[in-house]
C-alpha atoms as a PDB file:
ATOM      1  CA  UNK A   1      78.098 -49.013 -15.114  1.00  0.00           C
ATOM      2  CA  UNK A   2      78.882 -47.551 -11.583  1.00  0.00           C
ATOM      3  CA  UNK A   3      75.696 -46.416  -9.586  1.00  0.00           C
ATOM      4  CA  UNK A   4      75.485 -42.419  -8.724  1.00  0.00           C
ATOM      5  CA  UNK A   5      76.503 -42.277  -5.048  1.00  0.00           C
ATOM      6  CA  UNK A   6      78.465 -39.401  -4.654  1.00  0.00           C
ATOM      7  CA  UNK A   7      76.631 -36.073  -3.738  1.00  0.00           C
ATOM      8  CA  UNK A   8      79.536 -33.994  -4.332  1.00  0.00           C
ATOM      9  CA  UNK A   9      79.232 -34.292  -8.317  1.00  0.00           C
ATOM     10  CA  UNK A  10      76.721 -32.129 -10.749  1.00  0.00           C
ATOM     11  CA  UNK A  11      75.521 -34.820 -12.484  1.00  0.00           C
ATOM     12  CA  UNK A  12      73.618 -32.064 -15.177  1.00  0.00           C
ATOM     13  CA  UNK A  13      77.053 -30.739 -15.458  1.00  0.00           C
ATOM     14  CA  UNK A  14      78.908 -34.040 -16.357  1.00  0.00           C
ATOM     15  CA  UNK A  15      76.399 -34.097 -19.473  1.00  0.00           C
ATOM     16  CA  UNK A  16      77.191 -30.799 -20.629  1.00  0.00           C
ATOM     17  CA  UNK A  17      80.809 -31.395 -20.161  1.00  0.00           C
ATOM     18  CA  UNK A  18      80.977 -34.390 -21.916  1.00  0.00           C
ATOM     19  CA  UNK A  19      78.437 -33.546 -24.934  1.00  0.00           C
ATOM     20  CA  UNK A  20      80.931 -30.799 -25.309  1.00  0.00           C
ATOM     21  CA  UNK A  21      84.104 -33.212 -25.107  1.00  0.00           C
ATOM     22  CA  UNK A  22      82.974 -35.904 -27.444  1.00  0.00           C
ATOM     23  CA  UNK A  23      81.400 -34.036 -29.633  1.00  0.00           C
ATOM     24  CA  UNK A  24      83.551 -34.748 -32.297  1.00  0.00           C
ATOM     25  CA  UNK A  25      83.175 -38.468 -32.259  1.00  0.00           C
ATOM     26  CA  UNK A  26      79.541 -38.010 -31.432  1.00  0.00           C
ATOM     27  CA  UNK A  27      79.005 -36.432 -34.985  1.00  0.00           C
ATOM     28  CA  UNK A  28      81.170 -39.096 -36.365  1.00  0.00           C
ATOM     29  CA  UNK A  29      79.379 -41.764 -35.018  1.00  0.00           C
ATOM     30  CA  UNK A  30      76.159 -40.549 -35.919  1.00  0.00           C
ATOM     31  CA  UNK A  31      74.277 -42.632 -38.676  1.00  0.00           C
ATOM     32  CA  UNK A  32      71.660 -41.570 -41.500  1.00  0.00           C
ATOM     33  CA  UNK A  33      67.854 -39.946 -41.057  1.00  0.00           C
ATOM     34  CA  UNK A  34      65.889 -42.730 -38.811  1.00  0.00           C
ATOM     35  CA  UNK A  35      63.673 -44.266 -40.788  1.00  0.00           C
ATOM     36  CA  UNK A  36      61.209 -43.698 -37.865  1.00  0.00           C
ATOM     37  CA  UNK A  37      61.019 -40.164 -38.342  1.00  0.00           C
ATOM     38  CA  UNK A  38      58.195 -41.014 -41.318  1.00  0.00           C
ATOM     39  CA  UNK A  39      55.593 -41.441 -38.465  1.00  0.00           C
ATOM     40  CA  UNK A  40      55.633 -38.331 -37.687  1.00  0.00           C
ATOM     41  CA  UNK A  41      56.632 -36.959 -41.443  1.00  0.00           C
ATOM     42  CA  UNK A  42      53.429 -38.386 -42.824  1.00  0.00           C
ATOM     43  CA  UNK A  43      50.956 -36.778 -40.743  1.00  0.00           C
ATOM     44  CA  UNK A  44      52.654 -33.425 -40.476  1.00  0.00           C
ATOM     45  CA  UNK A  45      51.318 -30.341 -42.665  1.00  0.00           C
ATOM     46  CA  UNK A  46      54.080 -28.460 -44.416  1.00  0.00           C
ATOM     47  CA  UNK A  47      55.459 -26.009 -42.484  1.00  0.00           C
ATOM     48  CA  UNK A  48      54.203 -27.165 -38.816  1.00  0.00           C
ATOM     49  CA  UNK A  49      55.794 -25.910 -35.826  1.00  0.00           C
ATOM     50  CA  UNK A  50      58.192 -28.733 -34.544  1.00  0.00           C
ATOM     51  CA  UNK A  51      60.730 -28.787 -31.455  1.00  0.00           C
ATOM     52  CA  UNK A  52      63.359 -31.429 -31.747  1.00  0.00           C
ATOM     53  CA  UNK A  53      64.794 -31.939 -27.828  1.00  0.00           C
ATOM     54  CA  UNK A  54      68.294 -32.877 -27.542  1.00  0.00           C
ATOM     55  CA  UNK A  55      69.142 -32.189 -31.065  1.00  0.00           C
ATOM     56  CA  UNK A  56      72.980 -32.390 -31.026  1.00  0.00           C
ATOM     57  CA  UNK A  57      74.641 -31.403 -33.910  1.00  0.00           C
ATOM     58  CA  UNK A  58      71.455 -31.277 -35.628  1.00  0.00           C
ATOM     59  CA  UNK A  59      72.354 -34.293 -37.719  1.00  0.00           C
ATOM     60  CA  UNK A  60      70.828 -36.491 -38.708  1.00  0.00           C
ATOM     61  CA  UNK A  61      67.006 -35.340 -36.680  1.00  0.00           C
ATOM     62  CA  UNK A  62      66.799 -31.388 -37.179  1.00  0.00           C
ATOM     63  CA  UNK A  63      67.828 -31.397 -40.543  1.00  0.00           C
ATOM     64  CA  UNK A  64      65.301 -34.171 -41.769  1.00  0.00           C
ATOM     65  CA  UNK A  65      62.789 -32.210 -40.160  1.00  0.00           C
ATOM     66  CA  UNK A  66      63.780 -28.545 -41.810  1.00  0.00           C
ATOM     67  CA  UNK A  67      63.467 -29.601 -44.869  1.00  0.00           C
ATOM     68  CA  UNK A  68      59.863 -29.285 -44.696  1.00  0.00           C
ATOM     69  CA  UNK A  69      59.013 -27.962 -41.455  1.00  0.00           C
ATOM     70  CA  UNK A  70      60.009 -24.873 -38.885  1.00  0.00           C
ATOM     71  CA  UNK A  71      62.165 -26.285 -36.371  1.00  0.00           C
ATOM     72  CA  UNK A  72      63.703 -25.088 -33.199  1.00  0.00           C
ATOM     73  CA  UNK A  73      66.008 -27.376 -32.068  1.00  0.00           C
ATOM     74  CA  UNK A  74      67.653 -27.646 -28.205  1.00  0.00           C
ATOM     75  CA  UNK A  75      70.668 -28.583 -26.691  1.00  0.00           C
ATOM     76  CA  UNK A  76      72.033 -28.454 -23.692  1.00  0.00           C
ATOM     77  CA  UNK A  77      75.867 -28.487 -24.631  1.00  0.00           C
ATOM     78  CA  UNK A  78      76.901 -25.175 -26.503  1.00  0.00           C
ATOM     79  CA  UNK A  79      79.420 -27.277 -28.896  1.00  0.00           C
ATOM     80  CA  UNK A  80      76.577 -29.332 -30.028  1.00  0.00           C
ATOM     81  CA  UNK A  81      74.604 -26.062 -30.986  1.00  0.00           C
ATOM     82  CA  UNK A  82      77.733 -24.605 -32.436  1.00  0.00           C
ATOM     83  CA  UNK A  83      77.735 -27.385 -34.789  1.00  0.00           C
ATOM     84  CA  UNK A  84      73.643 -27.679 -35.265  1.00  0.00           C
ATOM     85  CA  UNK A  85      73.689 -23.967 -36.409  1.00  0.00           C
ATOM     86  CA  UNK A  86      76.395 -24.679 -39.042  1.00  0.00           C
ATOM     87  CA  UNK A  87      74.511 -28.149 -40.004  1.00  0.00           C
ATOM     88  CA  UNK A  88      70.891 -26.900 -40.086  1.00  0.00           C
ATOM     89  CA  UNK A  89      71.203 -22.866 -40.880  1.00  0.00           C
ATOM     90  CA  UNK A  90      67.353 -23.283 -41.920  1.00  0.00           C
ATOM     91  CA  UNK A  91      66.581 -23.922 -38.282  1.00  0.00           C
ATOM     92  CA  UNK A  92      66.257 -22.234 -34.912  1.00  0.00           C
ATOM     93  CA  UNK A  93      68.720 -23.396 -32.296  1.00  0.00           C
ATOM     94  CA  UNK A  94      68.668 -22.577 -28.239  1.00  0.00           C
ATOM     95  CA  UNK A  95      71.200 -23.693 -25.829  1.00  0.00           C
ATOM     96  CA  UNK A  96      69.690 -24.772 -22.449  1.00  0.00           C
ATOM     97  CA  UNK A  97      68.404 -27.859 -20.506  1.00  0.00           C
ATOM     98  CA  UNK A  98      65.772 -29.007 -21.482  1.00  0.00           C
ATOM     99  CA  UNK A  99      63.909 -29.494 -18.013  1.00  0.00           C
ATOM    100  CA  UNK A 100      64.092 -25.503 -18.212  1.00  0.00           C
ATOM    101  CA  UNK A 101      62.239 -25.035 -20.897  1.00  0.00           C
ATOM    102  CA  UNK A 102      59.282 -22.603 -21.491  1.00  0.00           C
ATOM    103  CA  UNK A 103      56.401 -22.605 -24.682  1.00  0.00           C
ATOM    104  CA  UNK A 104      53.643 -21.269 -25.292  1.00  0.00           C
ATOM    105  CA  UNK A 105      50.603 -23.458 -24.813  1.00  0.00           C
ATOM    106  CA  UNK A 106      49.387 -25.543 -27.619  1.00  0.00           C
ATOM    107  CA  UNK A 107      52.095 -23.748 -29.831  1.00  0.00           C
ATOM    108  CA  UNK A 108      53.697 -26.803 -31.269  1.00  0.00           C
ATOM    109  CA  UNK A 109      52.641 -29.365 -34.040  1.00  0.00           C
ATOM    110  CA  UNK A 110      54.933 -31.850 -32.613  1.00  0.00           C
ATOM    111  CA  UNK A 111      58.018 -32.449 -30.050  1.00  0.00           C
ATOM    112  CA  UNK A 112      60.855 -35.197 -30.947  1.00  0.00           C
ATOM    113  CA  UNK A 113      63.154 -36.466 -28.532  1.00  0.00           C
ATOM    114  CA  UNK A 114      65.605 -39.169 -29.335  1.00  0.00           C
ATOM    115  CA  UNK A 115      68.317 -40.913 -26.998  1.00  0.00           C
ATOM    116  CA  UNK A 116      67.631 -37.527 -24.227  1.00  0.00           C
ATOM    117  CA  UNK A 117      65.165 -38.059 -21.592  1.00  0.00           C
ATOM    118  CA  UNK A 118      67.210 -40.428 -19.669  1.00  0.00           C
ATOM    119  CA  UNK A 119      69.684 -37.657 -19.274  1.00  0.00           C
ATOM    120  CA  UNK A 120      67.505 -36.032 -16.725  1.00  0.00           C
ATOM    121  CA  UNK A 121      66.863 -37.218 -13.142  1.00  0.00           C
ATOM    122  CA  UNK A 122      63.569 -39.211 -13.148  1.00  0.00           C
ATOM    123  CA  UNK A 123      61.361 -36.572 -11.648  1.00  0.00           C
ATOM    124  CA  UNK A 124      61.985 -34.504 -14.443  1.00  0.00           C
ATOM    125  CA  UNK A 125      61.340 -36.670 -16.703  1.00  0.00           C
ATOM    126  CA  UNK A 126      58.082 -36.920 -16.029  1.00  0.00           C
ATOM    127  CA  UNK A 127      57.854 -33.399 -15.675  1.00  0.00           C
ATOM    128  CA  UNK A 128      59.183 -32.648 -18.899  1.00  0.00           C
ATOM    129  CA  UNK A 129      56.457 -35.426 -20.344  1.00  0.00           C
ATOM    130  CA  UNK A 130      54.052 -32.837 -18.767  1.00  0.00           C
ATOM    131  CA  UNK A 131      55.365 -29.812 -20.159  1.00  0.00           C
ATOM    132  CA  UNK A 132      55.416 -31.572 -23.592  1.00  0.00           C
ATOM    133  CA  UNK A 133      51.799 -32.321 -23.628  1.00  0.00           C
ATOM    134  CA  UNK A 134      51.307 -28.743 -22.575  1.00  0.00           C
ATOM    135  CA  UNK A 135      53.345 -27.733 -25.412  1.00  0.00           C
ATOM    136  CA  UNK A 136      51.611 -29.480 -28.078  1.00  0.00           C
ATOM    137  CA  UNK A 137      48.527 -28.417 -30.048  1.00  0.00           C
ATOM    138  CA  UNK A 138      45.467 -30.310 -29.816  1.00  0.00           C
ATOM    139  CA  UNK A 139      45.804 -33.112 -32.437  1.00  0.00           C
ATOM    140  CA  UNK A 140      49.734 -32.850 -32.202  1.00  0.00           C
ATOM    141  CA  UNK A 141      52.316 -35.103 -32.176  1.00  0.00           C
ATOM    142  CA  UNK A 142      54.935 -36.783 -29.770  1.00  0.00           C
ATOM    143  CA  UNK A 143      57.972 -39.188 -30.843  1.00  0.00           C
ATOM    144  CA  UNK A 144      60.458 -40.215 -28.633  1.00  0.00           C
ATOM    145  CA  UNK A 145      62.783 -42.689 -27.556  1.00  0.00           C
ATOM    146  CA  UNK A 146      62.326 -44.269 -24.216  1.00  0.00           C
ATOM    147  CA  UNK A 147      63.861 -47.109 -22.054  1.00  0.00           C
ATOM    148  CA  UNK A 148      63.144 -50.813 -21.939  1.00  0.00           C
ATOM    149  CA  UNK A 149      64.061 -51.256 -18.253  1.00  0.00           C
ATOM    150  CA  UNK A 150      64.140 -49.469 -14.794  1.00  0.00           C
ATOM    151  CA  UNK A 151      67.606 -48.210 -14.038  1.00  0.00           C
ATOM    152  CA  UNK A 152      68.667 -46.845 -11.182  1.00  0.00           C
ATOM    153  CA  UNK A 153      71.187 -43.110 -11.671  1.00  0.00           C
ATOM    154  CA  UNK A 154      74.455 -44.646 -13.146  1.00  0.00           C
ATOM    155  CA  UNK A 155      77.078 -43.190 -15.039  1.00  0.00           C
ATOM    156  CA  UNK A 156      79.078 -45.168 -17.900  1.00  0.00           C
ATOM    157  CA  UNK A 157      81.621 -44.346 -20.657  1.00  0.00           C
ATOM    158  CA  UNK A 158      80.258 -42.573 -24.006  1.00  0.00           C
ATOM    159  CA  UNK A 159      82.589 -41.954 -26.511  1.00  0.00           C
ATOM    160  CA  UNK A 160      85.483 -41.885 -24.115  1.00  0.00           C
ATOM    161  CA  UNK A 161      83.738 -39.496 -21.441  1.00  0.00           C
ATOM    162  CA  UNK A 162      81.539 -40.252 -18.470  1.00  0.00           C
ATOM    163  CA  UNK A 163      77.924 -39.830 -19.093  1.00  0.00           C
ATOM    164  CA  UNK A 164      74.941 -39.798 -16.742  1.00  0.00           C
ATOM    165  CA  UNK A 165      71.606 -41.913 -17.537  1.00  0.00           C
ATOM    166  CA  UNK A 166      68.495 -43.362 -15.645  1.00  0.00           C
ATOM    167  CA  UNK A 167      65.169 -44.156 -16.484  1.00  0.00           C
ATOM    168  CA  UNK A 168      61.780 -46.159 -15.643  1.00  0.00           C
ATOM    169  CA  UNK A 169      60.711 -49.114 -17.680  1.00  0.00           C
ATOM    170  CA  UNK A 170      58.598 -48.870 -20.611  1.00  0.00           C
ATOM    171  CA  UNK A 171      55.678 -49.781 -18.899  1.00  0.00           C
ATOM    172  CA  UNK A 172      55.860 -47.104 -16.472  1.00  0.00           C
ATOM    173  CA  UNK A 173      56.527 -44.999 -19.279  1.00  0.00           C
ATOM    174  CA  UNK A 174      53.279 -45.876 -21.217  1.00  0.00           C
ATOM    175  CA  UNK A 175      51.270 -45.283 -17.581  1.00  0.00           C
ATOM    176  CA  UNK A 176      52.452 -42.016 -16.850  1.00  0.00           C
ATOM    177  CA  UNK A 177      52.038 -40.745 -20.735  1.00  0.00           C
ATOM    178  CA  UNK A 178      48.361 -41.894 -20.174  1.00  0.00           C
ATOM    179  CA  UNK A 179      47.770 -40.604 -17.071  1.00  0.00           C
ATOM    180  CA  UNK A 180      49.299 -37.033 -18.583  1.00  0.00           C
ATOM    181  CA  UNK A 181      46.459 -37.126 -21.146  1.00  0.00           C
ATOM    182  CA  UNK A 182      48.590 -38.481 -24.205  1.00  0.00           C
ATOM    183  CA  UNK A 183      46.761 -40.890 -26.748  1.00  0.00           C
ATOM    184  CA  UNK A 184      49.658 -43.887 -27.456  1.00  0.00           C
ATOM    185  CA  UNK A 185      49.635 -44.225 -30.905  1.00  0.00           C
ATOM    186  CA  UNK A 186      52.480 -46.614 -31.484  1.00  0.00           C
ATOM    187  CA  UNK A 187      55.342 -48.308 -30.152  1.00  0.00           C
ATOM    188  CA  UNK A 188      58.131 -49.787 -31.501  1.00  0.00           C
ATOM    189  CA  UNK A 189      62.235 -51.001 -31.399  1.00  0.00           C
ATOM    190  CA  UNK A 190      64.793 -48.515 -32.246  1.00  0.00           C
ATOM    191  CA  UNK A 191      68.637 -49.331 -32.300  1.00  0.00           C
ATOM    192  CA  UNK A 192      71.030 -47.230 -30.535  1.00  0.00           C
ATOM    193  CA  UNK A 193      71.594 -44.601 -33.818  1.00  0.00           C
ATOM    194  CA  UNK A 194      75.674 -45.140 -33.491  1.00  0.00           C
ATOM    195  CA  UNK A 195      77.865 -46.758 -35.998  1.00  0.00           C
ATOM    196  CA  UNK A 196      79.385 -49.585 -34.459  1.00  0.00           C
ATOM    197  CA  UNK A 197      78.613 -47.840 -30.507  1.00  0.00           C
ATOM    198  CA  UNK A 198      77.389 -50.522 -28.059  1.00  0.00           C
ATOM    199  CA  UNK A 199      75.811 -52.783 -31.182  1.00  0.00           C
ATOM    200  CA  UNK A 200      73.434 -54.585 -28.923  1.00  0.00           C
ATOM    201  CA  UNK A 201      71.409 -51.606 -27.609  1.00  0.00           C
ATOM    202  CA  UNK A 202      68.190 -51.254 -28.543  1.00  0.00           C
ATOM    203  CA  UNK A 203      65.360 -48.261 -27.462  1.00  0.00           C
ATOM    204  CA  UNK A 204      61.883 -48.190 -27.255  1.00  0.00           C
ATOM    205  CA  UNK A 205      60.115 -45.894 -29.713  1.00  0.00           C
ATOM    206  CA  UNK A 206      56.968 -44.647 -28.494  1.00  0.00           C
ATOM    207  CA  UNK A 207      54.503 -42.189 -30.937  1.00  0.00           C
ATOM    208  CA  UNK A 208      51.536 -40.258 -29.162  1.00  0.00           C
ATOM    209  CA  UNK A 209      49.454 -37.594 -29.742  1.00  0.00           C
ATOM    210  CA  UNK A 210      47.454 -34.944 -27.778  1.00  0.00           C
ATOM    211  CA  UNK A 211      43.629 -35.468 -28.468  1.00  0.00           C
ATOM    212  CA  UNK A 212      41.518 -32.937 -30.236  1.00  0.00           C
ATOM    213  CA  UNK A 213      39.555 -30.876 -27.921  1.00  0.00           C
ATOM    214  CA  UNK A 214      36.650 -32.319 -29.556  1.00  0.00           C
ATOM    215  CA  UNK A 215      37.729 -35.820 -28.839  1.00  0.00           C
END
């Protein structure tokens, strides 16, 4: 791990370089549907608007979720979308950062996003937390992977190509979802959805909701 000092460097841009560099071995790598998508399956009318944040290659998240649902998926790294379109033709696919992003209001049944939020600077994190909750109709649905631990910026190898990561700790995590307005329905382990990548990592699952208006 070596701590981001260096002002000079685009951070955003080292993770669209190197999702676009390893892509390759990132599809490789990639295992089968997490089992932990069947929170979210269960509760989720057929056909429900869902928007799957840092979808990759669309494997194996977006293309779980297609079968049954409409799904747009997002990417910031136009190789990973290349290969999402060509993996998940059933599905909707925009290339952008994900801090950019604009919905409509309460458009969305539900928002995924595994193994991306600690791509983005901290602030933005929360930010995007916010826009999420926006996002979401009342009585829908948010699963994502979080962090276990506060981490300053660092960068470390991924797939032989630097990467950029930070994050709070889940606690801070669960405060700020709370304070947003988000109902915490369940949280959980996840591993690190690689092959044999980094076989101790584990993430924090966390599965929330946005309240009905009527409580």
């Amino acid at each position: 791990m070596k701590p981001v000092t260096d002002s000079r460097i685009d951070y955003k841009k080292l993770v669209h370089d190197g999702y676009n560099a390893c892509a390759e071995a990132f599809a490789a790598a990639r295992e089968g549907g997490p089992p932990a998508l069947d929170l979210l399956l269960s509760r989720l009318s057929r056909g429900a608007e869902v928007l799957d944040l840092g979808c990759g290659c669309g494997v194996p998240v977006a293309r779980a979720l297609a079968a049954h649902h409409r799904v747009t998926g997002v990417d910031f790294s136009s190789e990973q979308i290349r290969r999402a379109r060509e993996n998940v033709p059933s599905a909707s696919f925009i290339e952008a950062d994900i801090a950019s992003l604009h919905f409509e209001p309460s458009s969305l049944n539900a928002v995924v996003a595994f193994y991306v939020i600690f791509h983005l600077p901290r602030a933005e994190q929360i930010e995007l937390l916010r826009s999420i909750w926006r996002w979401l109709k009342p009585g829908g649905y948010f699963l994502g992977t979080l962090s276990r631990w506060n981490e300053e910026p660092y960068t470390e190898d991924f797939f032989g190509v630097p990467m950029f990561w930070t994050n709070f700790g889940l606690e801070e995590y669960l405060q700020y979802l709370q304070q947003i307005g988000y109902q915490v329905l369940e949280t959980s382990m996840l591993g690190h959805g690689y092959g044999t990548h980094q076989l101790a990592e584990t993430h924090p699952l966390v599965f929330a909701s946005k309240p009905n208006d009527d409580g």
